[in-house]
Protein backbone atom coordinates (compact mmCIF):
# COMPACT_ATOMS: atom_id res chain seq x y z
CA UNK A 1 -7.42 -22.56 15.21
CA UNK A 2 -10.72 -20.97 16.49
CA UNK A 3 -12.14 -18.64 14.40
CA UNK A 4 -14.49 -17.52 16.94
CA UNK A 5 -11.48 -16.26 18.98
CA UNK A 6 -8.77 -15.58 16.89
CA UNK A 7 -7.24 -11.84 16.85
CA UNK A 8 -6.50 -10.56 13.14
CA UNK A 9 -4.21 -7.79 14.59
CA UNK A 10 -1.39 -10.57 16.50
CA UNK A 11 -2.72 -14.41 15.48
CA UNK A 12 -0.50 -15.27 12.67
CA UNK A 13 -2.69 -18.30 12.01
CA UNK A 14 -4.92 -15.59 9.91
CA UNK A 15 -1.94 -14.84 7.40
CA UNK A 16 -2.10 -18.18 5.15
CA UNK A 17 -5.51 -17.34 4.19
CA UNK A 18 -7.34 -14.47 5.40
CA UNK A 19 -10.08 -14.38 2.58
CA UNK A 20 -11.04 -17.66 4.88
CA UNK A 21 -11.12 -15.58 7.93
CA UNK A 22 -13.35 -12.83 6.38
CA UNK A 23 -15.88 -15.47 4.64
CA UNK A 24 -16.64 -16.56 8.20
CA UNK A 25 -17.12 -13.20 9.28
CA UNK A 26 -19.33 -12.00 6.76
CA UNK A 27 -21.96 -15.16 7.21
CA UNK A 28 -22.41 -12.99 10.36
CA UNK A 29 -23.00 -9.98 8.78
CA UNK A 30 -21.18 -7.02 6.92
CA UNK A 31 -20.79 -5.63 10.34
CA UNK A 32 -19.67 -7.57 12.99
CA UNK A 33 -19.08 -7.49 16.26
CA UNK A 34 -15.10 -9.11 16.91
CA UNK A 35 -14.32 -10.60 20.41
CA UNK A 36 -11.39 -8.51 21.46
CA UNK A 37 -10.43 -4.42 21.72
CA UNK A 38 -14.20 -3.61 21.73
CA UNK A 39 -13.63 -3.62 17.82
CA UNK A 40 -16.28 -4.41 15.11
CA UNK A 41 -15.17 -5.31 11.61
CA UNK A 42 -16.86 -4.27 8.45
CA UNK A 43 -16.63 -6.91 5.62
CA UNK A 44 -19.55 -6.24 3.13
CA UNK A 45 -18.74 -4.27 0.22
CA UNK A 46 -21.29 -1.46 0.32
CA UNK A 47 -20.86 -1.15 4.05
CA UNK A 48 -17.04 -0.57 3.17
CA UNK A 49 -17.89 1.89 0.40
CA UNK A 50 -20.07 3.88 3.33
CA UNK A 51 -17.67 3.54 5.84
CA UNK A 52 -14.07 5.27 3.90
CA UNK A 53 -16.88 7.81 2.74
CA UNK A 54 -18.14 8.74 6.32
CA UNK A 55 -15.77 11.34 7.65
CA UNK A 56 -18.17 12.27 9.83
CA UNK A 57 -19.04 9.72 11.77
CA UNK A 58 -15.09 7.65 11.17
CA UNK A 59 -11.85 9.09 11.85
CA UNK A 60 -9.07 7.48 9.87
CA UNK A 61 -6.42 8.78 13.45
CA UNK A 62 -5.87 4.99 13.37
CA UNK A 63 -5.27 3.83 10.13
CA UNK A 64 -2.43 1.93 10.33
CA UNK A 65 -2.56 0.73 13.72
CA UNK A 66 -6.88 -0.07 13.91
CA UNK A 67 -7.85 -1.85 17.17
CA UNK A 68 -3.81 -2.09 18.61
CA UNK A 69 -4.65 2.01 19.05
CA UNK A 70 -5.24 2.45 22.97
CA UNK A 71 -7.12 5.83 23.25
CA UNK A 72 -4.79 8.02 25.64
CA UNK A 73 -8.61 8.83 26.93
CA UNK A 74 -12.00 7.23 28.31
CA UNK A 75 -14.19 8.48 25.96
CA UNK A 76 -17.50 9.52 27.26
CA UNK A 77 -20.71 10.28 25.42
CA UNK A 78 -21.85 9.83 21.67
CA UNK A 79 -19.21 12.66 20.16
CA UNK A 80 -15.40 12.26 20.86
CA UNK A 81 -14.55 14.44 17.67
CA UNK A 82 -13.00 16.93 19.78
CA UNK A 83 -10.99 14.46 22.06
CA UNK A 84 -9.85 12.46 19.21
CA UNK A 85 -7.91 15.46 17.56
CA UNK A 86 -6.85 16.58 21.55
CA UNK A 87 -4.92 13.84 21.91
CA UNK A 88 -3.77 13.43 18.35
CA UNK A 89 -0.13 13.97 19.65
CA UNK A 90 -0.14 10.68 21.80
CA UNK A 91 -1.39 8.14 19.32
CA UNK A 92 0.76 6.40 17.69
CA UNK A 93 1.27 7.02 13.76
CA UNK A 94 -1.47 10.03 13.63
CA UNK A 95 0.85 12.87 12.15
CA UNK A 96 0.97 10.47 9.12
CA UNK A 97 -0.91 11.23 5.85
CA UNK A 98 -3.46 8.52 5.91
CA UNK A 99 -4.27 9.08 9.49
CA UNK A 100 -4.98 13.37 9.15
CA UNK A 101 -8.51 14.66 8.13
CA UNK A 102 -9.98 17.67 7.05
CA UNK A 103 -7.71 20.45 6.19
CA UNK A 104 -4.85 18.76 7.35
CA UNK A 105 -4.66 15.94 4.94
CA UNK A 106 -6.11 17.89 2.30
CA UNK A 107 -3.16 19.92 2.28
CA UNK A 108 -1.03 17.44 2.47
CA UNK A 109 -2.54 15.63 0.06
CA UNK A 110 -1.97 18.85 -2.19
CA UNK A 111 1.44 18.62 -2.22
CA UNK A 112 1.56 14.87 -2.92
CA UNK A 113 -0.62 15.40 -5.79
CA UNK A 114 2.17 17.59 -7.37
CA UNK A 115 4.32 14.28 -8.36
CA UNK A 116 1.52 12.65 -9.70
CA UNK A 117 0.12 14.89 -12.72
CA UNK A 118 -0.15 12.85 -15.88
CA UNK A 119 2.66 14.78 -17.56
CA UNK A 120 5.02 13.83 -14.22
CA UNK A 121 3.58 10.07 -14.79
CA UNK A 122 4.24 9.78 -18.66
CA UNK A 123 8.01 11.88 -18.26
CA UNK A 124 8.47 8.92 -16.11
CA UNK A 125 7.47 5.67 -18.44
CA UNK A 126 11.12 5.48 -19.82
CA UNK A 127 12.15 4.99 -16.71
CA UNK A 128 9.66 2.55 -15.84
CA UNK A 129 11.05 0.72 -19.12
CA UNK A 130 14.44 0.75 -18.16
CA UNK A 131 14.14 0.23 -14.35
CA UNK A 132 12.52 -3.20 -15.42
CA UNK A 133 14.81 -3.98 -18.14
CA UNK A 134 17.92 -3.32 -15.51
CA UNK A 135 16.41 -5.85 -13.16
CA UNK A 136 15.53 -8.08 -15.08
CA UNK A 137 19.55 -8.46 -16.99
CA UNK A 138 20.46 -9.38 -13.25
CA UNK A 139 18.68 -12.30 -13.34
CA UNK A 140 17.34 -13.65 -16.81
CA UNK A 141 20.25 -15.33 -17.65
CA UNK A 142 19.74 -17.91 -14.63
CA UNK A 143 16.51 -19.10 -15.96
CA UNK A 144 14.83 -18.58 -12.31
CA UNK A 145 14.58 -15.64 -9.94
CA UNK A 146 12.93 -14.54 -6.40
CA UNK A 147 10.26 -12.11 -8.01
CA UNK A 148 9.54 -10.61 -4.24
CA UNK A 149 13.31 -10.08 -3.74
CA UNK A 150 15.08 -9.67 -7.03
CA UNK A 151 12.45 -7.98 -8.95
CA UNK A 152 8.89 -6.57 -7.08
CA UNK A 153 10.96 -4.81 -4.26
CA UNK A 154 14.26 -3.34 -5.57
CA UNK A 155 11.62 -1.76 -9.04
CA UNK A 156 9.35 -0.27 -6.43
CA UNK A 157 12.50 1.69 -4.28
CA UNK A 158 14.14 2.59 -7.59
CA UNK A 159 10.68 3.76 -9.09
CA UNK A 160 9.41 6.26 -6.10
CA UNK A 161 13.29 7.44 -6.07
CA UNK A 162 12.57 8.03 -9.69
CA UNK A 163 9.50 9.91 -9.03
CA UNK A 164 11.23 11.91 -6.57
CA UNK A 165 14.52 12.81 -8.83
CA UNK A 166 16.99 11.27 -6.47
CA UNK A 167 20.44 10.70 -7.92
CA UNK A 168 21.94 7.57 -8.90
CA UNK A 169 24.11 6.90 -5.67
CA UNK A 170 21.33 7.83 -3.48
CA UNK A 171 18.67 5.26 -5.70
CA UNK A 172 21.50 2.12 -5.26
CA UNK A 173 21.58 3.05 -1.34
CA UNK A 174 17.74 3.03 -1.09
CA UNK A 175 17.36 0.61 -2.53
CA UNK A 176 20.02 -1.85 -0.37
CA UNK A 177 18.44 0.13 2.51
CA UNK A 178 14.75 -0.77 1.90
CA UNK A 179 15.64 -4.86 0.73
CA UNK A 180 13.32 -6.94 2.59
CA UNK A 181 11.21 -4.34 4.44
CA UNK A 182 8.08 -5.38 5.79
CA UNK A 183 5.44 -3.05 6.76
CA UNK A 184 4.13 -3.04 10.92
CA UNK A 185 5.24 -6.67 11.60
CA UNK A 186 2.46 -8.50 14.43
CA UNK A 187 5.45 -9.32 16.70
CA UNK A 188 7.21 -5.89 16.44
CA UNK A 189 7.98 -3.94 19.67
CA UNK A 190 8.47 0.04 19.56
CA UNK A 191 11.98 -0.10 19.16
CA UNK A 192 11.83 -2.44 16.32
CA UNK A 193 9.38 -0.58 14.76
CA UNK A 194 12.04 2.62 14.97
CA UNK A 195 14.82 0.53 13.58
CA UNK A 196 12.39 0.12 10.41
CA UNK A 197 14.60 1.23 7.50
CA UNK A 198 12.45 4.07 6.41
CA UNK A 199 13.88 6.19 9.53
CA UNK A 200 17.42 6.28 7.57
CA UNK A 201 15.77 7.29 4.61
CA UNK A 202 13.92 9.99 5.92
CA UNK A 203 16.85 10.87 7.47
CA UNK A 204 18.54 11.54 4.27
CA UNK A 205 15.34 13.12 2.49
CA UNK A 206 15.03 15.73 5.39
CA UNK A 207 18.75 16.81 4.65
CA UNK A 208 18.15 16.61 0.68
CA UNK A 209 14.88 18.98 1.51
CA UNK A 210 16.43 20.89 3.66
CA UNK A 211 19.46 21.98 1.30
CA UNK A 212 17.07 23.09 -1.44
CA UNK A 213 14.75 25.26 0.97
CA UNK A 214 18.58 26.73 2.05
CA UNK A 215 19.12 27.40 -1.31
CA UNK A 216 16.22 28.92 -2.15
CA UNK A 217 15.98 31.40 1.23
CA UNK A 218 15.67 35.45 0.72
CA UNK A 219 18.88 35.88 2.25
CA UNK A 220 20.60 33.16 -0.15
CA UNK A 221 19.38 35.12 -3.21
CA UNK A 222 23.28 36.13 -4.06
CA UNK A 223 24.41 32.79 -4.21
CA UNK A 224 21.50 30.75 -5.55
CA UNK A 225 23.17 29.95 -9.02
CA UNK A 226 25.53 27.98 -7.19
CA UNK A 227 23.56 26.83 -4.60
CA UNK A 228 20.59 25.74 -5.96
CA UNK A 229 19.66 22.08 -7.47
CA UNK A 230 16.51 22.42 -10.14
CA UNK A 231 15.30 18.96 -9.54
CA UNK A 232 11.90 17.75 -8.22
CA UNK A 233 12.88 18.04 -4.37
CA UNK A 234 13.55 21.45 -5.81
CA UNK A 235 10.16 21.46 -6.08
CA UNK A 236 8.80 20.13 -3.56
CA UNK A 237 10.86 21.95 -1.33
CA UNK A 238 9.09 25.63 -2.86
CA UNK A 239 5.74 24.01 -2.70
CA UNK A 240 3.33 25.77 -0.35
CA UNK A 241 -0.35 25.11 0.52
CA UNK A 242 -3.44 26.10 -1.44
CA UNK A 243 -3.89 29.12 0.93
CA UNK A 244 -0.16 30.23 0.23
CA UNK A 245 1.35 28.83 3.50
CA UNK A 246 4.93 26.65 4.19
CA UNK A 247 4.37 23.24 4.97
CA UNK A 248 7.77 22.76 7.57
CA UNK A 249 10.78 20.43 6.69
CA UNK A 250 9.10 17.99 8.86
CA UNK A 251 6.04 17.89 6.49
CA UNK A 252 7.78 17.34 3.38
CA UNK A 253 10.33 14.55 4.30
CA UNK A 254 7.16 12.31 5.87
CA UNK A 255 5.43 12.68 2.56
CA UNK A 256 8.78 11.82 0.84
CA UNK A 257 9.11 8.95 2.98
CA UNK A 258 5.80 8.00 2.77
CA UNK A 259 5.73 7.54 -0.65
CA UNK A 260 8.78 4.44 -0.19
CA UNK A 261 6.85 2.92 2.32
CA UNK A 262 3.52 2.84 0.97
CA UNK A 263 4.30 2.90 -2.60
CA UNK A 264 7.06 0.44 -2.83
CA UNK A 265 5.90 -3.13 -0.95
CA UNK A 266 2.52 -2.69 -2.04
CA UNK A 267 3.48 -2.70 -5.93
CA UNK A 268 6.12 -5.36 -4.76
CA UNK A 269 3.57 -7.78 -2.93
CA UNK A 270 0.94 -7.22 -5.67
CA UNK A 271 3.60 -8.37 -8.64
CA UNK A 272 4.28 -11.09 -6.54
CA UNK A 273 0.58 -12.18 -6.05
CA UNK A 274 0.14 -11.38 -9.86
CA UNK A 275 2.95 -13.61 -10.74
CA UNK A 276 1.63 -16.31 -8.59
CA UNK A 277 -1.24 -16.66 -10.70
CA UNK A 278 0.67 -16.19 -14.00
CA UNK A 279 2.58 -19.42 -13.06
CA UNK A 280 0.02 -21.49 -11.65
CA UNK A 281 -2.65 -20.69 -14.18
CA UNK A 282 -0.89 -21.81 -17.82
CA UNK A 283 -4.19 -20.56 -19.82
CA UNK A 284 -3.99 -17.35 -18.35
CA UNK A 285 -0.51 -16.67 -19.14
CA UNK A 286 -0.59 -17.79 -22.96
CA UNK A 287 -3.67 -15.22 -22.82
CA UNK A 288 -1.79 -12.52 -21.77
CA UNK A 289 0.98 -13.45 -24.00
CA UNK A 290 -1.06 -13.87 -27.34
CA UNK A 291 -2.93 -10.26 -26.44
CA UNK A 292 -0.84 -8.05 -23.88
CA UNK A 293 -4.04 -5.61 -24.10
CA UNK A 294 -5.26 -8.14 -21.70
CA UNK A 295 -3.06 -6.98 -18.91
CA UNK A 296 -4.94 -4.11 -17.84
CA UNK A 297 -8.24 -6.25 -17.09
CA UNK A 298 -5.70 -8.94 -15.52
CA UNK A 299 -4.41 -6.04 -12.97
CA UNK A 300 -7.74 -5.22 -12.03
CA UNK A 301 -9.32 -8.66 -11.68
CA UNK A 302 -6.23 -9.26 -9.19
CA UNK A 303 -6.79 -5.74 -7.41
CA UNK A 304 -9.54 -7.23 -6.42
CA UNK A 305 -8.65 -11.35 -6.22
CA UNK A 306 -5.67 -10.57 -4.55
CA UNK A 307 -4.56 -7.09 -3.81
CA UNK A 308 -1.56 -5.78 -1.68
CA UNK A 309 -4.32 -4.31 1.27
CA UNK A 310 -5.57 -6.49 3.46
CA UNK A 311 -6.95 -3.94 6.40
CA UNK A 312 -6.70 -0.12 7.22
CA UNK A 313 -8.08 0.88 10.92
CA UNK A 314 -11.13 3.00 11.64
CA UNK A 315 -12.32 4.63 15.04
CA UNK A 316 -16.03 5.52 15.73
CA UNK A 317 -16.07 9.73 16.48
CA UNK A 318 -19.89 9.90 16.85
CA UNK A 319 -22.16 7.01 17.61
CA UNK A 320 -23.67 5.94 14.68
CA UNK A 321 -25.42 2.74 12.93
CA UNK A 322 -23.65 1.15 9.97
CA UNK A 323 -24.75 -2.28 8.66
CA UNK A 324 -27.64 -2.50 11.06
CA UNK A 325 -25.39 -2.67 13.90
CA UNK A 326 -25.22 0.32 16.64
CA UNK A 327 -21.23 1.50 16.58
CA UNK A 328 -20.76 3.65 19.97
CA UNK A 329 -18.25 6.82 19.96
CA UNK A 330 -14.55 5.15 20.82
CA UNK A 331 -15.03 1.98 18.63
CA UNK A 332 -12.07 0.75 16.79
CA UNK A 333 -13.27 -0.62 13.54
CA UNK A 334 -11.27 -3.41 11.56
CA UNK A 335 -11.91 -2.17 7.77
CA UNK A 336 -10.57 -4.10 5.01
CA UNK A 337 -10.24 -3.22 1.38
CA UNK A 338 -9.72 -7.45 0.78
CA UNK A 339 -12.80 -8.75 2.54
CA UNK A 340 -15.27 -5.95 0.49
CA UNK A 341 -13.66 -7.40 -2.53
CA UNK A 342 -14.17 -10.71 -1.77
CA UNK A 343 -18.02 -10.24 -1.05
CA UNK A 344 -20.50 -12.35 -3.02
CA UNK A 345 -23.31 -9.82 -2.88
CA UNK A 346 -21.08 -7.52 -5.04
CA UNK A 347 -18.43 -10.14 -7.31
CA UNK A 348 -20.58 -12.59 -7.75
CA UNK A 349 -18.14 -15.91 -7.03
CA UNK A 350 -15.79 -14.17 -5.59
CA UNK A 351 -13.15 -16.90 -5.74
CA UNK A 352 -12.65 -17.26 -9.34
CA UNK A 353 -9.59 -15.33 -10.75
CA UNK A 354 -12.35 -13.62 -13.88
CA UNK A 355 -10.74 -11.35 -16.08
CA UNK A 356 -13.90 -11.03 -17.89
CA UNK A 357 -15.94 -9.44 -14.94
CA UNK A 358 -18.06 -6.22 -15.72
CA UNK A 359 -17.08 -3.03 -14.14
CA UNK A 360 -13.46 -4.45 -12.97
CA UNK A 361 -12.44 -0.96 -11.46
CA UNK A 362 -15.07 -0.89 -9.31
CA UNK A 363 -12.78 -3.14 -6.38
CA UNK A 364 -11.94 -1.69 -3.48
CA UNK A 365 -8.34 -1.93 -3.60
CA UNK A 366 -7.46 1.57 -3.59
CA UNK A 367 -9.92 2.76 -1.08
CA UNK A 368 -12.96 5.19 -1.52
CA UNK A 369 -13.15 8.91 -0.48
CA UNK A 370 -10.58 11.51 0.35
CA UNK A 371 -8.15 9.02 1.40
CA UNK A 372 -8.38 6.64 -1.94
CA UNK A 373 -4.83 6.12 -2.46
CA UNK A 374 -3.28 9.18 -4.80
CA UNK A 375 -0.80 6.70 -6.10
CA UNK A 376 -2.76 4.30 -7.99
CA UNK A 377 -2.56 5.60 -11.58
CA UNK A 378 1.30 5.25 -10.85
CA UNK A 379 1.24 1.48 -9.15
CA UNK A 380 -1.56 0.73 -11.65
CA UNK A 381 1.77 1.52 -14.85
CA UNK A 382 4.61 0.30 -12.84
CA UNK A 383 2.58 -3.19 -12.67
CA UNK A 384 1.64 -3.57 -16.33
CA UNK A 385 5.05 -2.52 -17.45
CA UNK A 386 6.18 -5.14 -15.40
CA UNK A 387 4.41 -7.97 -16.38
CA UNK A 388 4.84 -6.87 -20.37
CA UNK A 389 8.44 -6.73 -19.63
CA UNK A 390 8.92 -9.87 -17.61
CA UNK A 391 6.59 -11.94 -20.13
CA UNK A 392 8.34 -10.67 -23.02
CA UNK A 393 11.85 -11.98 -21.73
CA UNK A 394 10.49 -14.77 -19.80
CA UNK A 395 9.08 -17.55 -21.53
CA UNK A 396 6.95 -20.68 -19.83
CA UNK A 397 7.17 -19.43 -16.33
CA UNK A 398 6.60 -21.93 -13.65
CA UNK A 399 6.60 -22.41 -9.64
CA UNK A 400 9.87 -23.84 -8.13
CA UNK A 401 8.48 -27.25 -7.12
CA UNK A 402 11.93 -27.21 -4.72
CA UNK A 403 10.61 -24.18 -3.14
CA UNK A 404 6.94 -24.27 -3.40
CA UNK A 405 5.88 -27.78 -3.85
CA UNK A 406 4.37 -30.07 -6.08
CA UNK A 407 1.13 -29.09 -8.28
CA UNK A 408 -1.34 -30.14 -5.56
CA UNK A 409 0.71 -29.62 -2.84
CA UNK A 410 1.72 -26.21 -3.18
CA UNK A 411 3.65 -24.51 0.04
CA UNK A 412 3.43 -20.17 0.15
CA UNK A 413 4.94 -18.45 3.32
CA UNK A 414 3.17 -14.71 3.99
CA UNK A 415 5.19 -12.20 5.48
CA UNK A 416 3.55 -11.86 9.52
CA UNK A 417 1.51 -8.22 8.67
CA UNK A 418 -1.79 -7.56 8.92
CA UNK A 419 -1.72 -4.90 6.77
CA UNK A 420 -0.72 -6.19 3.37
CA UNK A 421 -0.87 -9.39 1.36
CA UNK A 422 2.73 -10.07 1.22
CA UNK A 423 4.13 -13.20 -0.18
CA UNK A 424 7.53 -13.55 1.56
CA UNK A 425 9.28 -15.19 -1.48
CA UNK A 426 8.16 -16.31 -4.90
CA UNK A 427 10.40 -18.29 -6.66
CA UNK A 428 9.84 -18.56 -10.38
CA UNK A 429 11.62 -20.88 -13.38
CA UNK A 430 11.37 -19.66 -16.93
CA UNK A 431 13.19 -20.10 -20.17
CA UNK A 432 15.26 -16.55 -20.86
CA UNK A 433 13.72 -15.06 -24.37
């Protein structure tokens, strides 16, 4: 494999190990010039920082899809601001959340920001508890488990349908719906992107929605005592914009679905990168063991070692120079949350899993500006109630040398994505406490 001409958005020779990918990037610079799509790719820290910052020069229109985003356009002079928004319709993914600006996502963003309060976040610990407890009775009596598939991604589905109040038959269906989801595949063709699993579940949340905004219409008043459901897609369903307007049906159930797909494989794939450390590094787990305090500093040293974000997409509105490099109106820029994290100007080492590194929370695994991810304090509890949980019941946990290898010979398969980090199986061994 040729670094020199290898694609990050389809070569599925970058998965293994992109931190290697990025290293040789960045001894070109922390902006750099990539040799396909026109793109550039910013892998320096600070330059990252600037970059999520910079709605004015950046539009985030192609967040999830970054350089794979034709431009239904030529664009033409130094300012395609106007354009961009346009043709906003015809790109793909753009009505989404972390692909609106300005107003737009700011209002979104408000009613998001609803289900996230720290009173909705600490009604919500006992669940937390007991969501991990359930999962883990499945399995603890085997003395090995999956961690990707019979822990990290059922806890995230049954968490977010916690968050959102769903009812037990509708949590069980999620989450058999959502089992082995991966987000934006490299090989995945428009129609297999539509039969992602999130499209049922929307499907379901719009009629959920839908039934409470019914029940809660002028003309309904009458019957509201029996029509009505007080629940948090009660709520959600009232919930109107700071300057007093609706947002539609169509609104809500994409920020409902949202939440499942961004919140639940992240916190899945960063467990599972957590727990790969835990069972290759013994000193590390007694630590946490002998001082569970210790957790919090061990989430944020792998936030940054090894989070769930690899890449988010960028696109140049107004020409601009970032990094010392000249980035023309139209550019698709390659951002990415891992390779900032991984620079040696700002972690000194970068490769050393350091749980005693000063100023831990400043990684970059949540993002920077108005888009830094409104879910963190959430993923940030569901992951250290985790790892208390499963230490506490599992005791001396190891790799499956059947399934992973020898020490020294160690084999990981990544899920083909170039959005997240995503182990495609970890399979642990442990003695049940």
């Amino acid at each position: 494999m040729s670094y020199e001409t290898a694609d990050w958005y389809t070569d599925v020779s970058l998965v293994d190990d992109p931190h290697a990918y990025f290293d040789y990037l960045r001894a070109q610079g922390p902006v750099v010039r990539l040799p396909y799509r026109g793109a550039v790719a910013v892998v320096g820290y600070e330059e990252t920082v600037q970059l999520m910052r910079d709605t004015e020069h950046f539009s985030e229109i192609n967040a999830v899809t970054g350089a794979l985003s034709e431009l239904p356009f030529t664009p033409e002079g130094d300012d395609i601001t106007e354009a961009l928004e346009a043709h906003r319709k015809q790109i793909a993914f753009a009505d989404q959340i972390v692909t609106e600006s300005g107003a737009r996502h700011a209002n979104l963003r408000s009613i998001l920001s609803r289900l996230f309060t720290p009173s909705r976040l600490k009604e919500l610990q006992p669940q937390l508890l007991a969501t991990a407890e359930g999962l883990i009775g499945e399995f603890h009596a085997d003395g090995k488990v999956n961690i990707v598939r019979q822990y990290g991604g059922p806890y995230g589905a049954l968490v977010i349908s916690d968050l959102l109040g769903l009812s037990e038959k509708t949590r069980r269906k999620f989450r058999t719906l959502l089992e082995g989801a991966i987000p934006v595949p490299m090989d995945a063709t428009p129609e297999e992107m539509m039969k992602n699993p999130l499209v049922p579940v929307g499907k379901d949340l719009f009629a959920m929605i839908a039934k409470r905004r019914l029940a809660n219409h002028a003309l309904l008043k009458p019957l509201r005592a029996l029509l009505a459901q007080e629940d948090i897609l009660s709520d959600l369903a009232r919930a109107t914009y700071p300057d007093g307007s609706k947002p539609t049906l169509v609104d809500l159930t994409g920020l409902a679905a949202f939440l499942f797909g961004a919140g639940q494989d992240t916190t899945n794939r960063l467990l599972a990168n957590g727990f790969k450390v835990i069972a290759t590094r013994p000193d590390i787990q007694q630590e946490l063991r002998d001082d569970p305090k210790r957790i919090e500093n061990f989430i944020e040293e792998l936030l940054r070692y090894d989070g769930s974000v690899k890449s988010a997409g960028r696109i140049c509105k107004k020409t601009t120079v970032l990094g010392g490099v000249e980035i023309k109106a139209g550019t698709p820029v390659l951002a990415s949350h891992m390779a900032a994290n991984r620079d040696p100007a700002r972690f000194p080492d970068p490769g050393t899993f350091d749980m005693n590194r000063p100023k831990l929370k400043e990684h970059m695994a949540f993002g920077r500006g108005a888009h830094t991810c409104i879910g963190a304090p959430l993923a940030r509890r569901e992951v250290a109630t985790s790892i208390e949980r499963l230490l506490a019941r599992m005791g001396n946990i190891r790799l499956s040398e059947a399934h992973h290898g020898p020490k020294g010979a160690r084999r990981f398969e990544y899920e083909p994505t170039y959005v997240l980090r995503a182990l495609r199986s970890l399979h642990l061994e442990f003695d049940p406490l």
